[in-house]
N, C-alpha and C. Protein backbone atom coordinates (compact mmCIF):
# COMPACT_ATOMS: atom_id res chain seq x y z
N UNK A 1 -21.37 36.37 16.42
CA UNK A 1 -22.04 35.87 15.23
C UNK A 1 -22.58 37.05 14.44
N UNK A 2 -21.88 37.37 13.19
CA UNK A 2 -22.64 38.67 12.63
C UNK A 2 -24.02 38.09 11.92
N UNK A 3 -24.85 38.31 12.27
CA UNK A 3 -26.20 38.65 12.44
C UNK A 3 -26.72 39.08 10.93
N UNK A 4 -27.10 39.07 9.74
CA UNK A 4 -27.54 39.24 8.39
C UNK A 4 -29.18 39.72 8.55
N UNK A 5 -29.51 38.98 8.80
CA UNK A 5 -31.40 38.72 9.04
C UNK A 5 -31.81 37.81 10.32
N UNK A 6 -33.20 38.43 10.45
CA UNK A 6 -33.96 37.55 11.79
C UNK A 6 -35.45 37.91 11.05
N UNK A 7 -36.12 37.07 10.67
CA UNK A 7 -37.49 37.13 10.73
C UNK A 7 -38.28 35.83 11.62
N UNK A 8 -39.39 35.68 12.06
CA UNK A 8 -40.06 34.77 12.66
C UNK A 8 -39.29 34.14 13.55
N UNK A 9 -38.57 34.60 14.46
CA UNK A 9 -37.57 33.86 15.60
C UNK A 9 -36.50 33.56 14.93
N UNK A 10 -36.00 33.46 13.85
CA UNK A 10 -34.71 32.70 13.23
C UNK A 10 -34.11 34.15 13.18
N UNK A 11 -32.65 33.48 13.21
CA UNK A 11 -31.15 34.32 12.87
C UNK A 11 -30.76 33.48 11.74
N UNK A 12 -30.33 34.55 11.11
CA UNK A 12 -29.27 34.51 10.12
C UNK A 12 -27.79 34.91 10.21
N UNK A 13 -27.30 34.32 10.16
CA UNK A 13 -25.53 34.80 10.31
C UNK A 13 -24.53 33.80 9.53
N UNK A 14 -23.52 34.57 9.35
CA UNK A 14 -22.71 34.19 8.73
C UNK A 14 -21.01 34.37 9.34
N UNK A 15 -20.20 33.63 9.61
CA UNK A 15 -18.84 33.62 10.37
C UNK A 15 -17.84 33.97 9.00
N UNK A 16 -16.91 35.21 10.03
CA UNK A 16 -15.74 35.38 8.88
C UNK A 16 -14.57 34.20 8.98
N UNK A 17 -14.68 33.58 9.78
CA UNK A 17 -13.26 32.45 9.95
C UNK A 17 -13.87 31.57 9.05
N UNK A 18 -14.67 31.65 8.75
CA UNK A 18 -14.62 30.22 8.13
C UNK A 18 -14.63 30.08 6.37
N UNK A 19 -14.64 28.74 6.01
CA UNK A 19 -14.22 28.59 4.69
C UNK A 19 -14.53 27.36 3.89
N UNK A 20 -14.34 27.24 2.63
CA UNK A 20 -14.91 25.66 2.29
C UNK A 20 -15.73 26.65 1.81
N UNK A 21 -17.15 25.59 0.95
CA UNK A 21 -18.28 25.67 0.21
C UNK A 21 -19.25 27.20 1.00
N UNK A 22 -19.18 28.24 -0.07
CA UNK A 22 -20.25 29.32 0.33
C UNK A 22 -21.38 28.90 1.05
N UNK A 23 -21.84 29.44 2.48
CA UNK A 23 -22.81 28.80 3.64
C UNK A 23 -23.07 29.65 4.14
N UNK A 24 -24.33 29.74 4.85
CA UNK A 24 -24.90 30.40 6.19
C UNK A 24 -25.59 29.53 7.03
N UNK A 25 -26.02 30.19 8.15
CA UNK A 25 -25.80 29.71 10.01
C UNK A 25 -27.79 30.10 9.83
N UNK A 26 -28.14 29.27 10.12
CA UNK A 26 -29.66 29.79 10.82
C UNK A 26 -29.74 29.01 11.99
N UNK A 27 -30.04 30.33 13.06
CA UNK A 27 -30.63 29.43 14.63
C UNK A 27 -32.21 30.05 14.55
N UNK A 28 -32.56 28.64 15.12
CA UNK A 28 -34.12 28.96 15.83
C UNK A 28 -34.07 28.29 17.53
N UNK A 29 -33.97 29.19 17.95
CA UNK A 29 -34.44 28.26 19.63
C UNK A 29 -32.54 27.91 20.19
N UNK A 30 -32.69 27.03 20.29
CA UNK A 30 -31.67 26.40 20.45
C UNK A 30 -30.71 25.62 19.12
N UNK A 31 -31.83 25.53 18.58
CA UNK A 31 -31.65 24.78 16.97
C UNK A 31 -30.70 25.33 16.00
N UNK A 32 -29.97 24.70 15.34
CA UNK A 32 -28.94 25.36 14.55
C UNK A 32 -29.03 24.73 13.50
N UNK A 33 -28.97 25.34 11.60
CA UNK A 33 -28.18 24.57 11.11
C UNK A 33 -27.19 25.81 10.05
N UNK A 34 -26.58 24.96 9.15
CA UNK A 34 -26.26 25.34 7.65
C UNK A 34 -26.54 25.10 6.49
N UNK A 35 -26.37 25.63 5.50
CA UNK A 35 -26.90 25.66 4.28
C UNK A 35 -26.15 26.26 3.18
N UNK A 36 -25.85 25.54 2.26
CA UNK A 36 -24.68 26.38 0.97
C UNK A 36 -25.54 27.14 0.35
N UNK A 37 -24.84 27.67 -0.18
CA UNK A 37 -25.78 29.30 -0.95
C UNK A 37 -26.10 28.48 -2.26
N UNK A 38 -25.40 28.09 -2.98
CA UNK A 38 -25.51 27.37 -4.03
C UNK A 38 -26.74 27.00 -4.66
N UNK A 39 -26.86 25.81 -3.95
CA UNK A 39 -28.10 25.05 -4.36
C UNK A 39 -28.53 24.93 -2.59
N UNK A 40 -28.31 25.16 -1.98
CA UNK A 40 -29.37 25.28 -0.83
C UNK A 40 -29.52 24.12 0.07
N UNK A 41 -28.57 23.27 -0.28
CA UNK A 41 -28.46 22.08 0.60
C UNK A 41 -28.30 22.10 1.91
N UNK A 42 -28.92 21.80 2.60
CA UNK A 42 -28.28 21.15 4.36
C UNK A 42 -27.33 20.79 4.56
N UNK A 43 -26.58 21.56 5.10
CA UNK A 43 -25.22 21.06 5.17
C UNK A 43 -24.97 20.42 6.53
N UNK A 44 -25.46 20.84 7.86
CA UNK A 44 -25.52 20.17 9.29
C UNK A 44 -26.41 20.75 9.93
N UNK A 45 -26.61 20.30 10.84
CA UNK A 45 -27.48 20.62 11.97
C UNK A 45 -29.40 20.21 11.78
N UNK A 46 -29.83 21.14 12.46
CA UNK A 46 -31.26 20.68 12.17
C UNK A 46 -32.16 21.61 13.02
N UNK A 47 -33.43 22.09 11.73
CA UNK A 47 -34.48 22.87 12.26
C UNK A 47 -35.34 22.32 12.41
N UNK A 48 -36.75 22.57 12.91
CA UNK A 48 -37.75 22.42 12.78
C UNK A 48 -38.47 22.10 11.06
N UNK A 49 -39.03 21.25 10.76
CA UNK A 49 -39.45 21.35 9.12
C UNK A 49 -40.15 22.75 8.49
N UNK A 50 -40.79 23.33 9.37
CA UNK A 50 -41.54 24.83 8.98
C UNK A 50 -40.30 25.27 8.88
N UNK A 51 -39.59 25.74 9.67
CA UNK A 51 -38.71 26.64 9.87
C UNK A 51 -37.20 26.29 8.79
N UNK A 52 -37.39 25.13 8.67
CA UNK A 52 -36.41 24.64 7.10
C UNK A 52 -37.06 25.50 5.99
N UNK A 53 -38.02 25.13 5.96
CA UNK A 53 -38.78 25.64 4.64
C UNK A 53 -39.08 27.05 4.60
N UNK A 54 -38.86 27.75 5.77
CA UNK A 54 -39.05 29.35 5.65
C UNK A 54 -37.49 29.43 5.32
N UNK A 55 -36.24 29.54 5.78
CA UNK A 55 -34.71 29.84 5.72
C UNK A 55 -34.50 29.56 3.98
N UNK A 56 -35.27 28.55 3.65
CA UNK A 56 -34.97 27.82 2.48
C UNK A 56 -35.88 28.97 1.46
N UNK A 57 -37.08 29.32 2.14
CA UNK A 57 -37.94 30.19 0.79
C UNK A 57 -37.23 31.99 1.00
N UNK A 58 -36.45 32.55 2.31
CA UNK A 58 -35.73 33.13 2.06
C UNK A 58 -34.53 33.37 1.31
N UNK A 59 -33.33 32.06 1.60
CA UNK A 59 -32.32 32.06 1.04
C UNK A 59 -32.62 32.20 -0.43
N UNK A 60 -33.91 31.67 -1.50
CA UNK A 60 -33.73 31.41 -2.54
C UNK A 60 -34.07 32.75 -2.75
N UNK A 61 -34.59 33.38 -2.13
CA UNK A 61 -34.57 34.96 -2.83
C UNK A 61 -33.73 36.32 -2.80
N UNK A 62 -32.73 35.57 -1.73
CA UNK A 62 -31.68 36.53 -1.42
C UNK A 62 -30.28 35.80 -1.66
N UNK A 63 -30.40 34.71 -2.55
CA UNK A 63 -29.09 34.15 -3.25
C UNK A 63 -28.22 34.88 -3.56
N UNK A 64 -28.29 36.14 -4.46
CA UNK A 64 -27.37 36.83 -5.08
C UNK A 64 -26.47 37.84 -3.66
N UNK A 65 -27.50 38.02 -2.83
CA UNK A 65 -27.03 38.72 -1.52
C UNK A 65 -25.98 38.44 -0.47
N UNK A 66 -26.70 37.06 -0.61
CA UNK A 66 -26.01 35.97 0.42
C UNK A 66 -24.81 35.37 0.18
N UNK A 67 -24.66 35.47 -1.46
CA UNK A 67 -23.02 35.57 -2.31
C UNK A 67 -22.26 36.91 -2.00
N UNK A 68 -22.89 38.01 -2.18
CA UNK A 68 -22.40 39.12 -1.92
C UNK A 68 -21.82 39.19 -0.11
N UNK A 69 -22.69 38.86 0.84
CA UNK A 69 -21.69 38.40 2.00
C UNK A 69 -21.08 37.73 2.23
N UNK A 70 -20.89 36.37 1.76
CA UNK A 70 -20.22 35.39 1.67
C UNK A 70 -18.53 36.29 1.19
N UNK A 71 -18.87 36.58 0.27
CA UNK A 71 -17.44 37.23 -0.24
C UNK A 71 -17.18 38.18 0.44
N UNK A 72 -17.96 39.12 1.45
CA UNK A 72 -17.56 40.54 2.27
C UNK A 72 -17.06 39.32 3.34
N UNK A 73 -17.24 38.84 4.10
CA UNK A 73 -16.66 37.79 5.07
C UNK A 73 -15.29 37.43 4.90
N UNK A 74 -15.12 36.65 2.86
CA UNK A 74 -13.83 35.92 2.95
C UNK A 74 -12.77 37.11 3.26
N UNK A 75 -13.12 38.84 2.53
CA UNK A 75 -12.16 39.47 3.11
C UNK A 75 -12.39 40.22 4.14
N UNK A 76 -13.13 39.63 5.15
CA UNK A 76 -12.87 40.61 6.27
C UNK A 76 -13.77 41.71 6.53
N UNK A 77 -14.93 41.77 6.01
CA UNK A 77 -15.43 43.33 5.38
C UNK A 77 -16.65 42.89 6.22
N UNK A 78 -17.26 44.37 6.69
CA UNK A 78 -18.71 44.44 7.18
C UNK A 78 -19.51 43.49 6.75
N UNK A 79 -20.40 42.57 6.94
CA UNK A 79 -21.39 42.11 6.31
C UNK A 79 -22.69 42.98 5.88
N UNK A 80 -23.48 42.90 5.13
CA UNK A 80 -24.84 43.45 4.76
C UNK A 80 -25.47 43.15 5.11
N UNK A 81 -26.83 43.78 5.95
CA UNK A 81 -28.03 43.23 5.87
C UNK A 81 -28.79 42.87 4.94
N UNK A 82 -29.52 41.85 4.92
CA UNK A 82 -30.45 41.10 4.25
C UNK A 82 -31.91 41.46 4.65
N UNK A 83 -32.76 41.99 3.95
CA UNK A 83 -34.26 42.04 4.32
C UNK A 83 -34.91 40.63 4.92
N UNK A 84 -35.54 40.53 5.67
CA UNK A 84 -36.09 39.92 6.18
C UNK A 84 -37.57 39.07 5.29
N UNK A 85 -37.54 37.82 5.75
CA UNK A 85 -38.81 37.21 5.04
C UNK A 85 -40.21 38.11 5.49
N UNK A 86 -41.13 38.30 4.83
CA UNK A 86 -42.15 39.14 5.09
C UNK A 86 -43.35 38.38 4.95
């Protein structure tokens, strides 16, 4: 799982196989979900409600970033780190 960001127990990652609607992977615990870069929707799985709302007040500030890996992924390419929520 390439690994983007981890702040407050959560991972961030993002898979190069995959495809369909621009997304990222957040685990907490055991907990998993996704989320389109887009507009930020839930796409599956399920966090904790805090922990929705932290992934969610990150993603909206690292949108442009999280496009920028999204596209290093579709070809294959290193991913970037992402700063972490602070």
């Amino acid at each position: 799982m390439p690994e983007i960001s981890r702040f407050y127990g959560i991972i961030i990652a993002m898979y190069w196989q995959e495809h369909g609607v621009p997304h990222f992977h957040a685990k907490y615990g055991a907990q998993r979900a996704s989320f389109s870069i887009s507009d930020l929707r839930l796409l599956g799985g399920t966090l904790p409600p805090r922990v929705t709302a932290l992934v969610l007040e990150w993603a909206f500030r690292h949108r442009d970033e999280l496009m920028r890996d999204w596209e290093l992924a579709q070809a294959k390419k290193p991913l970037q780190p992402i700063l972490p929520l602070e």
